[in-house]
Protein backbone atom coordinates (compact mmCIF):
# COMPACT_ATOMS: atom_id res chain seq x y z
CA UNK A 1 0.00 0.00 0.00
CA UNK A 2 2.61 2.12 0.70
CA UNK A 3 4.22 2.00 -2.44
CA UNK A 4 1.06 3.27 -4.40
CA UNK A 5 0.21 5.78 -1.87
CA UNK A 6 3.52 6.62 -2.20
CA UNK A 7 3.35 7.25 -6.38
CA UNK A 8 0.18 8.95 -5.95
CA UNK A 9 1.49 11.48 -3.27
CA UNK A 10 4.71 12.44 -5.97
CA UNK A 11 1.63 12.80 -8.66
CA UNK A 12 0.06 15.09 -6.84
CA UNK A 13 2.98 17.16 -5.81
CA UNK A 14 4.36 17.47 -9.02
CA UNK A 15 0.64 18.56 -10.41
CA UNK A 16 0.50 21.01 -7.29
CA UNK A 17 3.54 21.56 -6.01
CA UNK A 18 3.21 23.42 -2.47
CA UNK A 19 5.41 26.60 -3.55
CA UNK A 20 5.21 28.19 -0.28
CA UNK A 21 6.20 25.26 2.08
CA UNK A 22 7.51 22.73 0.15
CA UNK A 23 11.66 22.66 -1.15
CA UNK A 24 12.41 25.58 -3.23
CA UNK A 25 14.21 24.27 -5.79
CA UNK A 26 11.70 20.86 -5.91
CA UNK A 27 8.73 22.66 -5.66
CA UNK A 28 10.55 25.73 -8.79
CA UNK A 29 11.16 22.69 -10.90
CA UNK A 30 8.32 20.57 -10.94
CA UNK A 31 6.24 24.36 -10.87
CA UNK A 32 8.09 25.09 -14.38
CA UNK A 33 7.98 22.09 -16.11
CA UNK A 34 4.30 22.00 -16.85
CA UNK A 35 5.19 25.76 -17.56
CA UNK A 36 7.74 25.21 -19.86
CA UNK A 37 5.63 22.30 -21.74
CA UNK A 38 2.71 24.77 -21.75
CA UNK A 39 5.14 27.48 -23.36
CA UNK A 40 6.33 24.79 -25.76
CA UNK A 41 3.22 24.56 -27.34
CA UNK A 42 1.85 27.36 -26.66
CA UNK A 43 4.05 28.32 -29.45
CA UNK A 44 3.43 25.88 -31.61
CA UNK A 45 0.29 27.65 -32.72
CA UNK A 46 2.43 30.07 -34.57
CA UNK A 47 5.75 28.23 -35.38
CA UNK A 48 2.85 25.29 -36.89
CA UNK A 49 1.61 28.40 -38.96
CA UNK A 50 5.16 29.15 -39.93
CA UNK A 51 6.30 25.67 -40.93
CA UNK A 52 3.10 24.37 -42.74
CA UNK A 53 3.11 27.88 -44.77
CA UNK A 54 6.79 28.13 -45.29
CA UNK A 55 6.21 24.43 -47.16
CA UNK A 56 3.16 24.43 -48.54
CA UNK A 57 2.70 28.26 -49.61
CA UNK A 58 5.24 30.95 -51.28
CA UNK A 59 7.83 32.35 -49.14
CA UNK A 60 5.57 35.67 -49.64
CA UNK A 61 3.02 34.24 -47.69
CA UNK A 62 5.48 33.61 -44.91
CA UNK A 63 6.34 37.10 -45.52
CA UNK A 64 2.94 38.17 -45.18
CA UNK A 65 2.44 36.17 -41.51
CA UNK A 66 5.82 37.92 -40.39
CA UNK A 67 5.16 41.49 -41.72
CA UNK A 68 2.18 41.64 -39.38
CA UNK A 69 2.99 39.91 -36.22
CA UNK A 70 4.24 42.67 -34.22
CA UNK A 71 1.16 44.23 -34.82
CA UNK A 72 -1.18 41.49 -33.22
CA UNK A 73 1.34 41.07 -30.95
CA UNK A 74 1.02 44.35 -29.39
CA UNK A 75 -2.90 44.33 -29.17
CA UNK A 76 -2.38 40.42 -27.43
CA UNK A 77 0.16 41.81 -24.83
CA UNK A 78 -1.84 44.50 -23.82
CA UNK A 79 -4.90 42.22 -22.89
CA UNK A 80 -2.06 39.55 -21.74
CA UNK A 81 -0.49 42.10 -19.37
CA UNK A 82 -3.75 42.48 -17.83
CA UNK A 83 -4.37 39.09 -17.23
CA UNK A 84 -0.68 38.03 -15.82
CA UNK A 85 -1.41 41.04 -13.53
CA UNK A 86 -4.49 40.27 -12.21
CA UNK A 87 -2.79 36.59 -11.92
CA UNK A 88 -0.10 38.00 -9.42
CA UNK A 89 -2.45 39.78 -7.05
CA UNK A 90 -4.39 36.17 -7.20
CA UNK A 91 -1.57 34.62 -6.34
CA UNK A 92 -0.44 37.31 -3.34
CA UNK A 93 -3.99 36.85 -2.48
CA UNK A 94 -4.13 32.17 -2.38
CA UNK A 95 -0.73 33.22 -0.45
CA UNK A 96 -2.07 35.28 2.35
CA UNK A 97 -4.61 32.50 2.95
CA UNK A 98 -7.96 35.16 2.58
CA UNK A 99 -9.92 32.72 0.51
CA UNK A 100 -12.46 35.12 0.23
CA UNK A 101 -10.16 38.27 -1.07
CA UNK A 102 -9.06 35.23 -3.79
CA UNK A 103 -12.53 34.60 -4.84
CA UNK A 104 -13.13 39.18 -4.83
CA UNK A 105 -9.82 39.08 -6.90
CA UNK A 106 -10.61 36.89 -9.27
CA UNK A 107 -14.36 38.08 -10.05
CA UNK A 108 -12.91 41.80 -10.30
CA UNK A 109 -10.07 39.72 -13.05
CA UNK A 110 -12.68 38.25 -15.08
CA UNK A 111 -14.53 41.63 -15.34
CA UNK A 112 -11.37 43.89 -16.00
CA UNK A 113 -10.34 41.49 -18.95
CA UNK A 114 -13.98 41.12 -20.49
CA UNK A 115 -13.71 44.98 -20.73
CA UNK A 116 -10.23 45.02 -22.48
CA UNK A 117 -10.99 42.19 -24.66
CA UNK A 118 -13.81 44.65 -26.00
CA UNK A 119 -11.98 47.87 -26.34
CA UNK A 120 -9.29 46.18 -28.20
CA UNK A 121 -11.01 43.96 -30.62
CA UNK A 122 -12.75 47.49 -31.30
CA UNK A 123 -9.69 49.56 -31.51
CA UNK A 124 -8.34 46.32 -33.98
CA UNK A 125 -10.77 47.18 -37.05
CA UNK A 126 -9.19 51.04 -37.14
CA UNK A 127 -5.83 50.42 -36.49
CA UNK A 128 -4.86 47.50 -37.96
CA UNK A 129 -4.11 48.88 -42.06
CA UNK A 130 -2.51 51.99 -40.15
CA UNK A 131 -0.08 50.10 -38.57
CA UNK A 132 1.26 48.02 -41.64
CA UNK A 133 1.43 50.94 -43.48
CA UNK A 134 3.38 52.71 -40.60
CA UNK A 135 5.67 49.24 -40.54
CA UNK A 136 6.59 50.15 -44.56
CA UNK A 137 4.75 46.08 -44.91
CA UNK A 138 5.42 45.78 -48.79
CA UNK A 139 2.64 46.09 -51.16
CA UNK A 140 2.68 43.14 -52.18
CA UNK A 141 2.22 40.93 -49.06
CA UNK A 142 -0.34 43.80 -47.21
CA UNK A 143 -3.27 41.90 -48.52
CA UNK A 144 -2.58 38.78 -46.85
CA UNK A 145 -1.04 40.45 -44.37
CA UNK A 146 -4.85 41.63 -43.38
CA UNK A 147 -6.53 38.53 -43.99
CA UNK A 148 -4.62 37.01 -41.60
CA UNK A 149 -4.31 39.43 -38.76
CA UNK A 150 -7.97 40.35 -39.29
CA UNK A 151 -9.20 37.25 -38.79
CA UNK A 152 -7.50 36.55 -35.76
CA UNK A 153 -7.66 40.14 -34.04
CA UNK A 154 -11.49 39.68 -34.04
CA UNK A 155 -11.47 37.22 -31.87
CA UNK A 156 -8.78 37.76 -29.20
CA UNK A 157 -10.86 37.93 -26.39
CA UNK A 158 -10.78 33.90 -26.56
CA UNK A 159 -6.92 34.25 -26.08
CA UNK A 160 -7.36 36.19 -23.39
CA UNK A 161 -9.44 34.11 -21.83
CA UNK A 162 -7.57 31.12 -22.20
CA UNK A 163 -4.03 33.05 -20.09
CA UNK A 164 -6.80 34.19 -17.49
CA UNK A 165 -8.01 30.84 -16.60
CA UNK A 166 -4.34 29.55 -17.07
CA UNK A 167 -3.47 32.03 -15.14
CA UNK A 168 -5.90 31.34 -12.24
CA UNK A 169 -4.54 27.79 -12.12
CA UNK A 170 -1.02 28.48 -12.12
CA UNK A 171 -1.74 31.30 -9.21
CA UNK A 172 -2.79 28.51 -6.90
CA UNK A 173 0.38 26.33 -8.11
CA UNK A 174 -1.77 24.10 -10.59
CA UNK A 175 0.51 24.67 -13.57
CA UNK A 176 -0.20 20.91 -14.83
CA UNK A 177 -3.43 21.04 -16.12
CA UNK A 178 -3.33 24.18 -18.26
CA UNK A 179 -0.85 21.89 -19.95
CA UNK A 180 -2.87 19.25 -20.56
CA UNK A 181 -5.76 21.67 -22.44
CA UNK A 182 -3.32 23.23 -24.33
CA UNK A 183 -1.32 19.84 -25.66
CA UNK A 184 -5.04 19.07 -26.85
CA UNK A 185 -5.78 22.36 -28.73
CA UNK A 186 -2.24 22.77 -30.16
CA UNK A 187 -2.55 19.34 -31.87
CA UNK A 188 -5.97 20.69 -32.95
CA UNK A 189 -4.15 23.20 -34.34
CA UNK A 190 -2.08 21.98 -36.64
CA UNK A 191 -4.56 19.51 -37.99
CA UNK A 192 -6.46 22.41 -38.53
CA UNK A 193 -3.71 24.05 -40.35
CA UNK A 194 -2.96 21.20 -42.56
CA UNK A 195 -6.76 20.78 -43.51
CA UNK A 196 -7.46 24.30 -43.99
CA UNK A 197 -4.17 24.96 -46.38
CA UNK A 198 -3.53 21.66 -48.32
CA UNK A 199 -7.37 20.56 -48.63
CA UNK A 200 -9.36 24.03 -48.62
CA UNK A 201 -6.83 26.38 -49.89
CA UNK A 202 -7.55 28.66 -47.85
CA UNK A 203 -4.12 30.50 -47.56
CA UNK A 204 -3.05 32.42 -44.74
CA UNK A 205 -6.50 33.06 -42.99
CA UNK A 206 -7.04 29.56 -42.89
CA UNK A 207 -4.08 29.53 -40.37
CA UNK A 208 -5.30 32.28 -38.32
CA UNK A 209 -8.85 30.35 -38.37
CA UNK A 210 -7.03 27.05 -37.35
CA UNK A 211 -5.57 29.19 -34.33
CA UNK A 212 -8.97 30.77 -32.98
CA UNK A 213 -10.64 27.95 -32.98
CA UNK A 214 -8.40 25.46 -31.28
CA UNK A 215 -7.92 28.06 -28.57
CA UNK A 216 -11.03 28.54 -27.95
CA UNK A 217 -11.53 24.94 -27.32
CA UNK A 218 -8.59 25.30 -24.48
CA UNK A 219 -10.88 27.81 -22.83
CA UNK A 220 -13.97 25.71 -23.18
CA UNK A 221 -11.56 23.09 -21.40
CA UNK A 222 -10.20 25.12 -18.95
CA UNK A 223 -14.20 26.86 -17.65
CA UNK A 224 -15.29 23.29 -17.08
CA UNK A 225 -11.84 21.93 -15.29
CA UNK A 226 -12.19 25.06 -13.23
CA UNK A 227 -16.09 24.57 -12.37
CA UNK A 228 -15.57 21.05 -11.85
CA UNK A 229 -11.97 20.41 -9.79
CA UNK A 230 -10.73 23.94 -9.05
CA UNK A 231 -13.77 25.47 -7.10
CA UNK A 232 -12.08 27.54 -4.93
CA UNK A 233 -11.25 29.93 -8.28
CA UNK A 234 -15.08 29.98 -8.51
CA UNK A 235 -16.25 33.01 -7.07
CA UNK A 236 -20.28 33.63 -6.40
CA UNK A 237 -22.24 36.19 -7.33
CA UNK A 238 -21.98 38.18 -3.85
CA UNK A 239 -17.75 38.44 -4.57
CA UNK A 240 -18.86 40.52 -8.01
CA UNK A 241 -19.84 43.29 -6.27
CA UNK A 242 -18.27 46.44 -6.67
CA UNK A 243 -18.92 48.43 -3.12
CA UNK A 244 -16.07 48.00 -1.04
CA UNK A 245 -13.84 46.78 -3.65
CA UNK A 246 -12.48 50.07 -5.16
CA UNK A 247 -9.21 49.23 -3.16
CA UNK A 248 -8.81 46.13 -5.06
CA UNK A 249 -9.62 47.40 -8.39
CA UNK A 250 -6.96 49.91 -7.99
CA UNK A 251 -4.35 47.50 -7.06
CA UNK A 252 -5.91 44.93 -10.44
CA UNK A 253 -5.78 47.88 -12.72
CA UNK A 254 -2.54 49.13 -11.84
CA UNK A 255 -0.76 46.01 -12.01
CA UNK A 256 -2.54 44.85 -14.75
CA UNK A 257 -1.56 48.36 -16.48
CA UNK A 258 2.02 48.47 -14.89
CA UNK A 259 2.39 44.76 -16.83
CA UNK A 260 0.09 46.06 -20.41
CA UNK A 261 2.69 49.16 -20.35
CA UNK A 262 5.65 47.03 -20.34
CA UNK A 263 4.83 44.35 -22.43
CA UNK A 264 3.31 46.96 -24.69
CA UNK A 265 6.57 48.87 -24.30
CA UNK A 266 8.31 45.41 -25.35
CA UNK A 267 6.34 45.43 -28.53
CA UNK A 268 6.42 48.97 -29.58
CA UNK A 269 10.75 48.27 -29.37
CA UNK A 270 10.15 44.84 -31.57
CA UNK A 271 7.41 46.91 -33.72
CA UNK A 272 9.88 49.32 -34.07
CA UNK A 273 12.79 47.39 -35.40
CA UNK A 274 10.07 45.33 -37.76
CA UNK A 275 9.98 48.88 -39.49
CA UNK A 276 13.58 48.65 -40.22
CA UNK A 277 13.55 44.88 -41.20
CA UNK A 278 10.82 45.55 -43.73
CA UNK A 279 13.18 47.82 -45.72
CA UNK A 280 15.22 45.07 -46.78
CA UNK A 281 14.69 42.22 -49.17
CA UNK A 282 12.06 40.09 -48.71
CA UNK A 283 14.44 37.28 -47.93
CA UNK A 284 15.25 38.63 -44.64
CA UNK A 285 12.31 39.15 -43.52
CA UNK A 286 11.43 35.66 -44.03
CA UNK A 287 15.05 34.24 -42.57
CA UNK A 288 14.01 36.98 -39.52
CA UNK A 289 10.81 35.43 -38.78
CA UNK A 290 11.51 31.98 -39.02
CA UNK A 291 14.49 32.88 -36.97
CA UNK A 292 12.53 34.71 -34.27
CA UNK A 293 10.32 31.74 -34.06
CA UNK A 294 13.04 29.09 -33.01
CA UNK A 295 14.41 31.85 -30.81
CA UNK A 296 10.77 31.59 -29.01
CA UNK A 297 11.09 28.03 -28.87
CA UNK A 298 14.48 27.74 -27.63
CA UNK A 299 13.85 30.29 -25.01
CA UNK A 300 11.05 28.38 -23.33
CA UNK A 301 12.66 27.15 -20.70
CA UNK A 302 14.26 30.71 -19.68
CA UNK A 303 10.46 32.36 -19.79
CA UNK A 304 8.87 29.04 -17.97
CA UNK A 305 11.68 29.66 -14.81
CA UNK A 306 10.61 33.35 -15.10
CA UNK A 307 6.77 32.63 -15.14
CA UNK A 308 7.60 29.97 -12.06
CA UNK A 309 9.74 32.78 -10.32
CA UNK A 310 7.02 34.80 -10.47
CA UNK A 311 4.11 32.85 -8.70
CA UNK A 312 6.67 31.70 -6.43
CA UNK A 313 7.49 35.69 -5.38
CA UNK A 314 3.97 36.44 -5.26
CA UNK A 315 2.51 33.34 -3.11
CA UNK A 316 5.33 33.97 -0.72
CA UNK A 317 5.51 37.39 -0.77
CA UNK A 318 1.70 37.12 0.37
CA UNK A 319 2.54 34.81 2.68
CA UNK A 320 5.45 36.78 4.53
CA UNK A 321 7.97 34.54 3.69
CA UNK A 322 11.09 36.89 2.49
CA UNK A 323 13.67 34.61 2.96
CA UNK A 324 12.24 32.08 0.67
CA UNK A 325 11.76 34.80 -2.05
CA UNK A 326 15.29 35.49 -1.69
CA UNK A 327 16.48 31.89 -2.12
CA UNK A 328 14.07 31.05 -4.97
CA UNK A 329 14.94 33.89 -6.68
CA UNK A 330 18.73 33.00 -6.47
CA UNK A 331 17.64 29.39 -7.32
CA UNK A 332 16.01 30.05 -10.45
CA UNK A 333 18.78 32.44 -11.49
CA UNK A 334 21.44 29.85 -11.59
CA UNK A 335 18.70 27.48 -13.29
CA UNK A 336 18.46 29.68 -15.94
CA UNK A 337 22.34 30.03 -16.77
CA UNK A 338 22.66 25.93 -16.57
CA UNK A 339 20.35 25.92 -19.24
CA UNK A 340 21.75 29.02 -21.77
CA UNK A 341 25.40 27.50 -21.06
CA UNK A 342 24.46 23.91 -22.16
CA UNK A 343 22.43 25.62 -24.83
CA UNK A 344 25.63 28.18 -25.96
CA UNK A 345 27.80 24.08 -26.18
CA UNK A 346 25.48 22.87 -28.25
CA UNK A 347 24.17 25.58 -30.67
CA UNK A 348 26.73 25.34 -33.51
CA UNK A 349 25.24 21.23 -33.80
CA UNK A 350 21.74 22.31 -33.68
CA UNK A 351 20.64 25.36 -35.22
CA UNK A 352 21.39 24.64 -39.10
CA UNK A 353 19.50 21.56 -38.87
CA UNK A 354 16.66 23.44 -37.08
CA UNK A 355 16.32 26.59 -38.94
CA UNK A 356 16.13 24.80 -42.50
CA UNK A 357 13.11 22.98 -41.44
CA UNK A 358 11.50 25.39 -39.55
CA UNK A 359 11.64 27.80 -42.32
CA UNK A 360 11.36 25.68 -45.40
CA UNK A 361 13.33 26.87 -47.71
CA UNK A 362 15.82 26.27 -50.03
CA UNK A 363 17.27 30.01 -50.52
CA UNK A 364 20.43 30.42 -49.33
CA UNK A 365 20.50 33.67 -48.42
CA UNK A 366 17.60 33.00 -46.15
CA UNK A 367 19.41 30.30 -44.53
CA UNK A 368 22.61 32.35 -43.92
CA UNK A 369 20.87 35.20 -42.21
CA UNK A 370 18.64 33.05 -39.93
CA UNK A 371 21.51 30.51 -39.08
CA UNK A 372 24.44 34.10 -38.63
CA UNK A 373 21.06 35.61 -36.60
CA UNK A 374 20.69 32.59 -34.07
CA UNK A 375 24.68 31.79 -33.74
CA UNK A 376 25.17 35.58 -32.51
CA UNK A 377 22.12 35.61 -30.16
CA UNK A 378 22.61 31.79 -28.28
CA UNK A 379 25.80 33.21 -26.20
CA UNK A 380 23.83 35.95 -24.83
CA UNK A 381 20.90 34.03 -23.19
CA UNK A 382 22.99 33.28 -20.47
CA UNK A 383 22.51 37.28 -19.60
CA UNK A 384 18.46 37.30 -20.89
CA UNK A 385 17.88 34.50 -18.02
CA UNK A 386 18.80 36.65 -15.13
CA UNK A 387 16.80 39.46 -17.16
CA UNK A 388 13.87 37.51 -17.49
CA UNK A 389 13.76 36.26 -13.82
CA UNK A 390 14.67 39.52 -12.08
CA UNK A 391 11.87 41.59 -13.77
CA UNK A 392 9.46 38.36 -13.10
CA UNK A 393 10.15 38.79 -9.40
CA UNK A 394 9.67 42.03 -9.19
CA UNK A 395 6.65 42.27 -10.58
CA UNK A 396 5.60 39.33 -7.98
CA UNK A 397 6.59 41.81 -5.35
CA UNK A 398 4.01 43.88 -6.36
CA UNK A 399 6.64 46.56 -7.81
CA UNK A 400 4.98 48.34 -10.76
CA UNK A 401 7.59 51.24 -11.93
CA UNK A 402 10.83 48.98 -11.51
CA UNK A 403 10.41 46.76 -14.25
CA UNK A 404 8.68 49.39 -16.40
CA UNK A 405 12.11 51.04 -16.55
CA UNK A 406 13.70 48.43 -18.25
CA UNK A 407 11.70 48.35 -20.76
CA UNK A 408 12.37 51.59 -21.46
CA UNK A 409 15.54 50.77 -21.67
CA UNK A 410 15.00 47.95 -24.71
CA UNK A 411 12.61 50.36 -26.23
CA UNK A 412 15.37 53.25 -26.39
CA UNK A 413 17.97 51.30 -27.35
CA UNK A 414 15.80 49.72 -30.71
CA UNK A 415 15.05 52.85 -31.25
CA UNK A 416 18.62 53.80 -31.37
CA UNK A 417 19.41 51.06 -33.81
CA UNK A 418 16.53 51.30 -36.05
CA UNK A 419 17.66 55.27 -36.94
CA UNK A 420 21.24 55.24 -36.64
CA UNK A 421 23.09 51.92 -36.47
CA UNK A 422 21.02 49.66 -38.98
CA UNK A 423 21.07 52.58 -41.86
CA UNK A 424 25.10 52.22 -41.33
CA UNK A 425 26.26 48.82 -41.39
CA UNK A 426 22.93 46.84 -42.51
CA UNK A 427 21.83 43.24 -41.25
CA UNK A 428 24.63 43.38 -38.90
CA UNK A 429 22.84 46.09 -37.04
CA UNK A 430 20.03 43.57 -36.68
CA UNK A 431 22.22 40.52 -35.51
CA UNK A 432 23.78 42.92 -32.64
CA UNK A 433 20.57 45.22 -31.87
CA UNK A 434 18.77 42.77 -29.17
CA UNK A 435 21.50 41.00 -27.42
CA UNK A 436 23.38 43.95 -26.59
CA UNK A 437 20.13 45.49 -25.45
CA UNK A 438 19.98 42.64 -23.09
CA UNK A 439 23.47 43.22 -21.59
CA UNK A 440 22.27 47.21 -20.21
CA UNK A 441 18.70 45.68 -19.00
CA UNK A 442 19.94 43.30 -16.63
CA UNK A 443 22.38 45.96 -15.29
CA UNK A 444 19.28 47.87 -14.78
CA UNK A 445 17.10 45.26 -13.44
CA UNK A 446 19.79 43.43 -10.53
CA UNK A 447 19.76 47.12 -9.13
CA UNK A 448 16.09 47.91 -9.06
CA UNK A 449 15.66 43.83 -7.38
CA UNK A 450 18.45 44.97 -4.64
CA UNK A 451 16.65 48.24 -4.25
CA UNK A 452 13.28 46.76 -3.93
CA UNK A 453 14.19 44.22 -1.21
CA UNK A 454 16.10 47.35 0.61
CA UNK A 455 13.00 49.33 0.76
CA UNK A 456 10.98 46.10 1.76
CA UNK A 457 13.26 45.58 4.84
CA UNK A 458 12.83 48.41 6.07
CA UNK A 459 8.83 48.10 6.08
């Protein structure tokens, strides 16, 4: 008996691993995997997009997807930023042990994001050809360009939905089953994609169809997991109230802005630098984007510690345990640069093979960009790691001008690149602009973390 008891007790600490009691680095890793899985395919949705279109349609249709993503991409992080925010007050909140400020924080979530799911799908019909046309997207891709971003801008209040509930899970250290709804819809996904493209030829808005759909079936998943095994995220009708509550609206909205602002800040930077990418050939804007989407893979695990770092922060941090923020943050710091050092051994053996099937083509010039792109950036994730983590934790701290600043920081210096250094010596300028970027950030970022703990100790 004691054997299965035994198996079933590791089960269900590795599906719910007690971040606030249990070992820190234990209760980190088993947090992140599920994380890191979820991330995994998570982007699959996309990369699935780039690698059925990059074989079965012109490179100028993988063009078109790339051309537009930093648009999309800023209206998703804006609604995103809300949600992780409202996630890390629902975290402080399962932390403190107030089960009934949880269930407050999480009806006040669902209401804030319903809201900006609206306004932006709104905002999405106006701004949407403004925006490619500010981005210089060639003429000759902005068609498809629309048809794809339309399509999938109209309905992003189902992705927002989907990171709320995951987020609700993961803020109670369920990170497992948010896993197990997205492995379903990302296979959905690409079965979607191959049917829509190779049977219904339905180009590039077939892929952003294939993408809407299968998400929302996550979120269906995800409602009745909640309703069903997760009750205490169920709040009733008397927690939607809004007297008494203008306290914790404030503290929703301003995190959830303080996290919009930077992510949005992120984007605007990436945005930014698209608008310089787009004046060259098309060629590197394909190589680029098929580039950028192994860089998301490969940089799952650093996000997933990051993510994990910042429930951790937040649950303990609610629960008045400082010391074990301290150590966990430390933890997952030196995580992170085991990973980008094996990573750094082992990119020269596994990014040629990678990047000619994830893009799909033949040209050699794209090849030579993406693989020169990916061989410059690998070294310098052992700095992003720390990056990542430090502004994750501070955000779980409830700090909401800290990490805003180094975004700032990323935004100025694409800025700098896109008008001065790019113009001068070309796609080198691109190669160099973001992991240099990096280096000044995490300056930035291991002095507002020491500053925020100073001015924490002394409360």
């Amino acid at each position: 008996m004691n054997g299965p008891k035994a198996f079933s007790k590791h089960i269900k600490n590795f599906i719910n691993p007690d971040l606030i009691h249990g070992g820190i680095f234990k209760s980190i890793f088993c947090f992140m995997i599920p994380i890191m899985v979820s991330y995994l395919f998570q982007q699959l949705y996309n990369t699935a997009d780039t690698v059925i279109v990059g074989h079965f349609l012109q490179e100028k249709s993988l063009a078109a997807i790339g051309s537009c993503t930093p648009v999309f991409d800023l209206m998703l992080t804006i609604g995103n930023g809300f949600g992780t925010g409202c996630s890390i007050v629902i975290a402080r909140a399962y932390g403190s042990g107030d089960r009934n400020y949880l269930k407050r924080s999480i009806a006040a979530s669902i209401f804030i994001v319903i809201v900006i799911s609206i306004l932006l799908t709104v905002a999405g019909f106006f701004c949407l050809r403004p925006m490619l046309n500010v981005l210089k997207t060639p003429s000759s891709i902005i068609e498809e360009s629309m048809s794809y971003i339309t399509l999938v801008a109209s309905f992003c209040g189902i992705l927002f939905a989907y990171n709320l509930c995951a987020g609700m899970l993961r803020a109670i250290g369920n990170s497992f089953m948010p896993l197990v709804f997205l492995i379903i819809s990302s296979l959905l996904n690409i079965l979607l994609d191959i049917l829509f493209i190779t049977k219904l030829n339905t180009g590039v808005a077939g892929t952003a169809a294939a993408t809407v759909i299968a998400q929302g079936f996550s979120v269906i998943l995800c409602i009745i997991y909640i309703l069903k095994g997760a009750k205490i995220l169920v709040p009733s009708s008397v927690h939607f109230k809004f007297s008494g509550a203008a306290r914790l609206y404030k503290e929703l909205i301003g995190q959830g802005l303080s996290m919009a602002l930077m992510m949005s800040i992120v984007c605007s930077g990436t945005i930014v630098l698209q608008s310089a990418i787009n004046g060259f050939k098309t060629y590197i804007i394909a190589g680029h984007i098929a580039a950028r989407k192994i860089f998301s893979l490969i940089t799952v695990a650093i996000f997933s510690i990051g993510m994990a770092s910042s429930t951790f922060v937040s649950q303990n941090y609610g629960a008045g345990n400082m010391d074990r923020v301290k150590k966990g943050v430390n933890i997952s710091v030196f995580m992170s640069m085991a990973y980008s050092f094996i990573l750094t051994v082992l990119s020269p053996l596994i990014i040629p093979p990678f990047f000619a099937f994830v893009s799909g083509s033949r040209n050699e010039q794209v090849l030579e960009y993406g693989i020169r792109y990916l061989k410059f950036a690998f070294p310098f994730f052992i700095v992003l790691g720390p990056l990542v983590i430090l502004r994750n934790s501070l955000q779980g701290l409830g700090a909401k001008i800290l990490p805003l600043v180094s975004s700032f920081v990323e935004l100025a210096g694409k800025i700098l690149f896109t008008l001065f250094i790019i113009p001068k010596i070309g796609i080198l300028g691109i190669i160099l602009c973001e992991p240099l970027i990096w280096c000044f950030m995490t300056i930035q970022l291991v002095w507002a973390f020491a500053a925020k703990l100073k001015s924490l100790n002394k409360n």
